[in-house]
C-alpha atoms as a PDB file:
ATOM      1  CA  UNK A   1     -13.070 -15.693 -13.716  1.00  0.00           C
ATOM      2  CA  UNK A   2      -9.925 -15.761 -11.625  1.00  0.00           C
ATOM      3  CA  UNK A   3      -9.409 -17.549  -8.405  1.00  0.00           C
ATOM      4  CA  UNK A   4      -8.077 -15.457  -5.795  1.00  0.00           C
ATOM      5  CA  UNK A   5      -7.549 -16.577  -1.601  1.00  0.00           C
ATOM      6  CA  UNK A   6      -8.286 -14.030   1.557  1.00  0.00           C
ATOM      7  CA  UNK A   7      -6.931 -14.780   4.936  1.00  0.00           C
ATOM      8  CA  UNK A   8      -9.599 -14.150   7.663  1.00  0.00           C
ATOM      9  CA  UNK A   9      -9.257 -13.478  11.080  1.00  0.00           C
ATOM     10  CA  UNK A  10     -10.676 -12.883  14.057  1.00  0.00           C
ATOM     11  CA  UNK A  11      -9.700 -12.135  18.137  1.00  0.00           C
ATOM     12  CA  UNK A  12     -12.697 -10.503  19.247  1.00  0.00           C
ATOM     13  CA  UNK A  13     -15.701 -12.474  19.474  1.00  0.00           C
ATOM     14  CA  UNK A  14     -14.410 -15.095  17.218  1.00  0.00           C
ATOM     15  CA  UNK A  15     -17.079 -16.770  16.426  1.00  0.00           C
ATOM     16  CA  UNK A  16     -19.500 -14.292  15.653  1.00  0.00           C
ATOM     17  CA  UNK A  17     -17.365 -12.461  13.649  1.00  0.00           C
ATOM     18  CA  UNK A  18     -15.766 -15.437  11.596  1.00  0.00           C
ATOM     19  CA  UNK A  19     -19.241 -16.594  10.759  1.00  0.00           C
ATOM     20  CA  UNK A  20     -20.766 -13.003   9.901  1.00  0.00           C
ATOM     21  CA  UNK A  21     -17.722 -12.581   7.490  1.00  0.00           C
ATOM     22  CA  UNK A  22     -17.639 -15.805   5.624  1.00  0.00           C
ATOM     23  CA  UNK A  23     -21.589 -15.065   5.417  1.00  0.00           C
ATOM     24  CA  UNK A  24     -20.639 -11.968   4.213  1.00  0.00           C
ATOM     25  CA  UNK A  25     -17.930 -12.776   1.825  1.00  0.00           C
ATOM     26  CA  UNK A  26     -20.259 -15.495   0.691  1.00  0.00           C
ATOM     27  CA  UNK A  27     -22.969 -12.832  -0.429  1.00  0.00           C
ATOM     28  CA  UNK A  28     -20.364 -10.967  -2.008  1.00  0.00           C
ATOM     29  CA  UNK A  29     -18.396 -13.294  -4.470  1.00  0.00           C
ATOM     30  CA  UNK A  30     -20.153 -16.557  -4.543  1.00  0.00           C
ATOM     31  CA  UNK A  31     -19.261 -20.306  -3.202  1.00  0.00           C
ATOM     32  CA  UNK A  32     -16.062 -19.965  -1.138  1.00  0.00           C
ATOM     33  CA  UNK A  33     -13.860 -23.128  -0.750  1.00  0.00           C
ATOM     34  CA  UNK A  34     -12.750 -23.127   3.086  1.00  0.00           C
ATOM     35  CA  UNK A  35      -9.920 -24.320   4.978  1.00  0.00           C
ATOM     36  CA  UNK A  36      -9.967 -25.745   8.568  1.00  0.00           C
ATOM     37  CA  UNK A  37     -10.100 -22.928  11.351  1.00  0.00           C
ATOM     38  CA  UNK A  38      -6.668 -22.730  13.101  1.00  0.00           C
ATOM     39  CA  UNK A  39      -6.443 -20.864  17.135  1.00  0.00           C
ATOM     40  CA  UNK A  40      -3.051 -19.050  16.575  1.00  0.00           C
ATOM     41  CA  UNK A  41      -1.552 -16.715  19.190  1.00  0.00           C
ATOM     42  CA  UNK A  42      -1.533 -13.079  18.318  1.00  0.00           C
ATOM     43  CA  UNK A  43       2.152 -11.751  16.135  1.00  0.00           C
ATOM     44  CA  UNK A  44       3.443  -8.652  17.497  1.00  0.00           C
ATOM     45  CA  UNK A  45       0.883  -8.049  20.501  1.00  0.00           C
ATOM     46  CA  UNK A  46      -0.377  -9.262  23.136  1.00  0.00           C
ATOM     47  CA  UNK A  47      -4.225  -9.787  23.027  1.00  0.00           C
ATOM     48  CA  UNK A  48      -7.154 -13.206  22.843  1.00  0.00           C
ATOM     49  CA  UNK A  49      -5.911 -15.968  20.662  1.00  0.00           C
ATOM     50  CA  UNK A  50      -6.646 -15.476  16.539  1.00  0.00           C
ATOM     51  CA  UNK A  51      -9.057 -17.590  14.157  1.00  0.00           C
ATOM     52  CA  UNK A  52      -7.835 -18.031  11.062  1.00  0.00           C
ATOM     53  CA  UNK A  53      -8.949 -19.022   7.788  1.00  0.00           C
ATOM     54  CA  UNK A  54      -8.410 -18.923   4.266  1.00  0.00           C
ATOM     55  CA  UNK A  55     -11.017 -19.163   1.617  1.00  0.00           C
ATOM     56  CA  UNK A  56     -10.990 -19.508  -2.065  1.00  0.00           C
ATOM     57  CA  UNK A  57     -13.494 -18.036  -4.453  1.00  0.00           C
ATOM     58  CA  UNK A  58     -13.882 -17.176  -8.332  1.00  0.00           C
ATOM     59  CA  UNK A  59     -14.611 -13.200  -9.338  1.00  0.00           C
ATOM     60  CA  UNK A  60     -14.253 -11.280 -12.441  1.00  0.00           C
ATOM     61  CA  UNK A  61     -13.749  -8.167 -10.423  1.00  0.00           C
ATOM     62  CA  UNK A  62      -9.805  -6.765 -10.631  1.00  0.00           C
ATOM     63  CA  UNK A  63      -7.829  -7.010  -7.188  1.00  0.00           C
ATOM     64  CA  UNK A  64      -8.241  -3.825  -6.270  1.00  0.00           C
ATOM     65  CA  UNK A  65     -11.562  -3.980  -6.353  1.00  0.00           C
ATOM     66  CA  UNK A  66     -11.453  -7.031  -4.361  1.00  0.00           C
ATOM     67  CA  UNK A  67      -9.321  -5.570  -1.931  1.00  0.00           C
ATOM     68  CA  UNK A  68     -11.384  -2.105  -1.513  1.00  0.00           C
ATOM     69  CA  UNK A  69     -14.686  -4.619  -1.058  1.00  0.00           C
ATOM     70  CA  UNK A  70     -12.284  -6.714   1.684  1.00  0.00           C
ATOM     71  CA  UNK A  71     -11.803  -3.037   3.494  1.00  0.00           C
ATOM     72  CA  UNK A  72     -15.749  -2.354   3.408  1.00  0.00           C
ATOM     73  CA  UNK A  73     -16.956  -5.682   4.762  1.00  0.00           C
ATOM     74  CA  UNK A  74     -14.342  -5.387   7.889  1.00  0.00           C
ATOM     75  CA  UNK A  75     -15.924  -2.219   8.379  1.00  0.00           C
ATOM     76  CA  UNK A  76     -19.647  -3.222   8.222  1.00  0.00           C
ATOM     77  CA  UNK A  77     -18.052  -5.822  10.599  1.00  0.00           C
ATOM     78  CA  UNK A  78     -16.999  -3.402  13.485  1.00  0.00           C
ATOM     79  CA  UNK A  79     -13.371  -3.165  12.379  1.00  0.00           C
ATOM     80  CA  UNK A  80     -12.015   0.942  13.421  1.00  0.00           C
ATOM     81  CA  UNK A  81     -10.936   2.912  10.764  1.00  0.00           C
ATOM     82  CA  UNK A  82      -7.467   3.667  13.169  1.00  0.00           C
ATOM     83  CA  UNK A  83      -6.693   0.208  13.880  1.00  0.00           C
ATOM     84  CA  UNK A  84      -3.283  -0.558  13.874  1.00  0.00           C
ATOM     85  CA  UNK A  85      -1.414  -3.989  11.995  1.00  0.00           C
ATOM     86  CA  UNK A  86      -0.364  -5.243  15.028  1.00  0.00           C
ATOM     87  CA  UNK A  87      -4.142  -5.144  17.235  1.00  0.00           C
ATOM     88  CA  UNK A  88      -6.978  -6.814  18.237  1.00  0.00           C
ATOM     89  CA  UNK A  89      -9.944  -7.101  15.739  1.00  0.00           C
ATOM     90  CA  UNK A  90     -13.327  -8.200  15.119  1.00  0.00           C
ATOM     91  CA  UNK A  91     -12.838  -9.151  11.377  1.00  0.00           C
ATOM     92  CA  UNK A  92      -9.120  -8.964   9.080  1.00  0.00           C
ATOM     93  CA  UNK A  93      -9.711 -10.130   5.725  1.00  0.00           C
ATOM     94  CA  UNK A  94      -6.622  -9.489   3.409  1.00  0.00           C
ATOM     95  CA  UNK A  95      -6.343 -10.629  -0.206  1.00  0.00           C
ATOM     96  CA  UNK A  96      -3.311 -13.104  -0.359  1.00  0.00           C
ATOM     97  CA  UNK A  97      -3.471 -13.724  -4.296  1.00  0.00           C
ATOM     98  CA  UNK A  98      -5.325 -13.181  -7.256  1.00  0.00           C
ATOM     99  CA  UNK A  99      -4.521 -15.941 -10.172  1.00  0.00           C
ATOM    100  CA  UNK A 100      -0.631 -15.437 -11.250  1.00  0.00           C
ATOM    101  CA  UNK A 101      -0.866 -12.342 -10.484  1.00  0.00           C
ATOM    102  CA  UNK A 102       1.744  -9.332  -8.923  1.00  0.00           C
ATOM    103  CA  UNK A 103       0.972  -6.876  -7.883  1.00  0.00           C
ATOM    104  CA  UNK A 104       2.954  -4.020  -5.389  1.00  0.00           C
ATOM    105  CA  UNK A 105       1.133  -0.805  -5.426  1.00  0.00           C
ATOM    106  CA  UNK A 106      -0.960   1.752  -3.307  1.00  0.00           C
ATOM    107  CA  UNK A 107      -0.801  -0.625  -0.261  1.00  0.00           C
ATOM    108  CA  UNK A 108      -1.799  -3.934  -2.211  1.00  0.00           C
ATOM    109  CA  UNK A 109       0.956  -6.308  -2.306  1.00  0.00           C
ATOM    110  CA  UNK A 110      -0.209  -9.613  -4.311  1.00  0.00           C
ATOM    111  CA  UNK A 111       0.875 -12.049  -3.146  1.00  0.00           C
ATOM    112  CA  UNK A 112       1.034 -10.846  -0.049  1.00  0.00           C
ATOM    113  CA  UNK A 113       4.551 -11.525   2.330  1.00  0.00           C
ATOM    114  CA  UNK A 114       2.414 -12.722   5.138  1.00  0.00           C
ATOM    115  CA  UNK A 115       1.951 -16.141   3.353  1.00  0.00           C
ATOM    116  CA  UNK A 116       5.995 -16.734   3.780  1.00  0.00           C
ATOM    117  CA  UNK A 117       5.909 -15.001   6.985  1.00  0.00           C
ATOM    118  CA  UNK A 118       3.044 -16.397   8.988  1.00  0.00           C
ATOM    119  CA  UNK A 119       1.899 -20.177   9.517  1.00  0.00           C
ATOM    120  CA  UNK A 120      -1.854 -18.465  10.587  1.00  0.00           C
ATOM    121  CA  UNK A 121      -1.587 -18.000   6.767  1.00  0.00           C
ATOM    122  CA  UNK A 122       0.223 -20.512   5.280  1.00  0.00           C
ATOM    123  CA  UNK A 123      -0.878 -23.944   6.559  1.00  0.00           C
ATOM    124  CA  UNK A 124      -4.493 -23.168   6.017  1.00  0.00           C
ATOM    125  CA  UNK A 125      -3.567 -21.792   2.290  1.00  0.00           C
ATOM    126  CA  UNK A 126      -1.477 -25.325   1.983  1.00  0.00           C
ATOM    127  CA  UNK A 127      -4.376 -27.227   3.084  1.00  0.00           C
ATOM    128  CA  UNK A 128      -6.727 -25.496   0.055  1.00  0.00           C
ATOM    129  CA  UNK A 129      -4.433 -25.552  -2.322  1.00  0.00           C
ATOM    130  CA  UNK A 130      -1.298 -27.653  -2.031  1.00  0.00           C
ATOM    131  CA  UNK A 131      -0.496 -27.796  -5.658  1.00  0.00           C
ATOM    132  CA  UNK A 132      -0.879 -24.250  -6.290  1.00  0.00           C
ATOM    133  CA  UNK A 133       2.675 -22.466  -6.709  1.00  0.00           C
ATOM    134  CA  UNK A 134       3.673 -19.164  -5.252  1.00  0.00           C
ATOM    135  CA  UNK A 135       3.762 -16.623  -8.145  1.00  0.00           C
ATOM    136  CA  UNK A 136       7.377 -15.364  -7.663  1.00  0.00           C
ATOM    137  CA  UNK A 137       8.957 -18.277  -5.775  1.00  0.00           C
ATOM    138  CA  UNK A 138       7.556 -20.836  -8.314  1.00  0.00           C
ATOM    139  CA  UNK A 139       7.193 -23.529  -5.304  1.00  0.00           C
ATOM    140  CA  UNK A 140       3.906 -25.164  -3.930  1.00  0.00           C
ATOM    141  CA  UNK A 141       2.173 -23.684  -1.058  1.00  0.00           C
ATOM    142  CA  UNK A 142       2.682 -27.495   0.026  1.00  0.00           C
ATOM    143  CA  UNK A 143       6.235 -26.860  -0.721  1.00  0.00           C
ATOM    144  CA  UNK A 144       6.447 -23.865   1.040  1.00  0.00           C
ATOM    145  CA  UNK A 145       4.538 -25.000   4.229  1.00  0.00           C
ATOM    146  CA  UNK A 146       6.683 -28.117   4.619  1.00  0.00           C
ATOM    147  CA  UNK A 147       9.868 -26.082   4.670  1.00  0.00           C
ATOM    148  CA  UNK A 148       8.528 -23.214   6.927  1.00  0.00           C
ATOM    149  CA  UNK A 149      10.617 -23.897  10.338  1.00  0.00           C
ATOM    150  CA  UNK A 150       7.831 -24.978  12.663  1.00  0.00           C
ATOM    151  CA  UNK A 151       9.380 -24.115  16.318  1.00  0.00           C
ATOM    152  CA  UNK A 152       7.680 -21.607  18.232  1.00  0.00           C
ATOM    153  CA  UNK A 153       4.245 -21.946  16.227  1.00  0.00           C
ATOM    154  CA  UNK A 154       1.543 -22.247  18.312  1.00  0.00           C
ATOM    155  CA  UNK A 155      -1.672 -22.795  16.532  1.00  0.00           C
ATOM    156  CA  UNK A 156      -3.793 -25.773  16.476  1.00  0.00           C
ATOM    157  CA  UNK A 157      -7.372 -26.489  13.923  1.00  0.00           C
ATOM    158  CA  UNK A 158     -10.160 -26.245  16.015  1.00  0.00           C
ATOM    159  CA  UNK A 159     -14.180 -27.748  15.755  1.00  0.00           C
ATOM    160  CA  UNK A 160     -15.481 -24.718  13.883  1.00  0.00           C
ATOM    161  CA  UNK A 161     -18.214 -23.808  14.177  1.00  0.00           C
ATOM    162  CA  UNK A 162     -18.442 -25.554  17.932  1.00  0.00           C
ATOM    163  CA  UNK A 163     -20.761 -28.094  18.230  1.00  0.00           C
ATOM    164  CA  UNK A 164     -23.182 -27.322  20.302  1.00  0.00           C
ATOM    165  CA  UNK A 165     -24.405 -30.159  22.978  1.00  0.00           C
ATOM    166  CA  UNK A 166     -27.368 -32.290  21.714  1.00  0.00           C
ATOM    167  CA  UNK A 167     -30.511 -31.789  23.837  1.00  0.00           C
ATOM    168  CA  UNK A 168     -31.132 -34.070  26.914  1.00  0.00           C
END
């Protein structure tokens, strides 16, 4: 078994489609370890504010399999076939890493450059696995999240999912 971590995101009915995909996910490889959920504001667009996650899970599937199943799910979860990097969507699950592994071929790139380019991806990775170093760089995600420049980041953990008000 290997442990591998998938960003997940949503900016179309959040909620619904966070929850549908970690049930999802969850049917698919087993217990998931969770970060927090973190509002970000879209990169490259304009559009609804993100959730983001990242979960951790054990599989003895290869990453590309992984990744292919990733493409299916956000499918079956209303994602188009056409849809652009930089767009809305109900459901973007992308495989981040996959044990030591590296990987840069037919569109998989493990790990993938969004952890060192986007804190929507790298603080909730740091918060799962702090201790865990970057394949390449050799540094903690801890490491790496504590030297990412923090001006102009604009995300925040949010109550997910939201409570809901007790009955009077």
């Amino acid at each position: 078994m290997t442990r591998g971590f998938i960003s997940i995101g949503s900016n179309v009915e959040r909620e619904q489609h966070i929850s549908a995909g970690l049930k999802s996910l969850e049917q698919t490889f087993g217990k998931l370890v969770l970060s927090s959920v973190y509002e970000s504001e879209p990169v490259g667009f304009s559009g609804n504010a993100f959730y983001n996650l990242v979960a951790g899970f054990d599989s003895g599937l290869d990453a590309k399999t992984i990744a292919r199943l990733l493409r299916q799910l956000e499918f079956a979860h209303g994602r188009a076939t056409d849809s652009k990097k930089f767009s809305s969507r109900t459901l973007d699950l992308d495989l981040l890493l996959f044990g030591d592994g590296v990987v840069n071929e037919g569109g998989l790139q493990i790990p993938r450059a969004d952890i060192e380019r986007y804190a929507f991806v790298l603080e909730p990775l740091a918060e799962i696995a702090p201790d865990l170093k970057h394949p390449v760089l050799q540094l903690s995600y801890a490491q790496l999240w504590a030297n990412m420049p923090k001006d102009g980041i604009r995300q925040c953990r949010v109550n997910f999912p939201p409570q809901q008000p007790a009955p009077k």
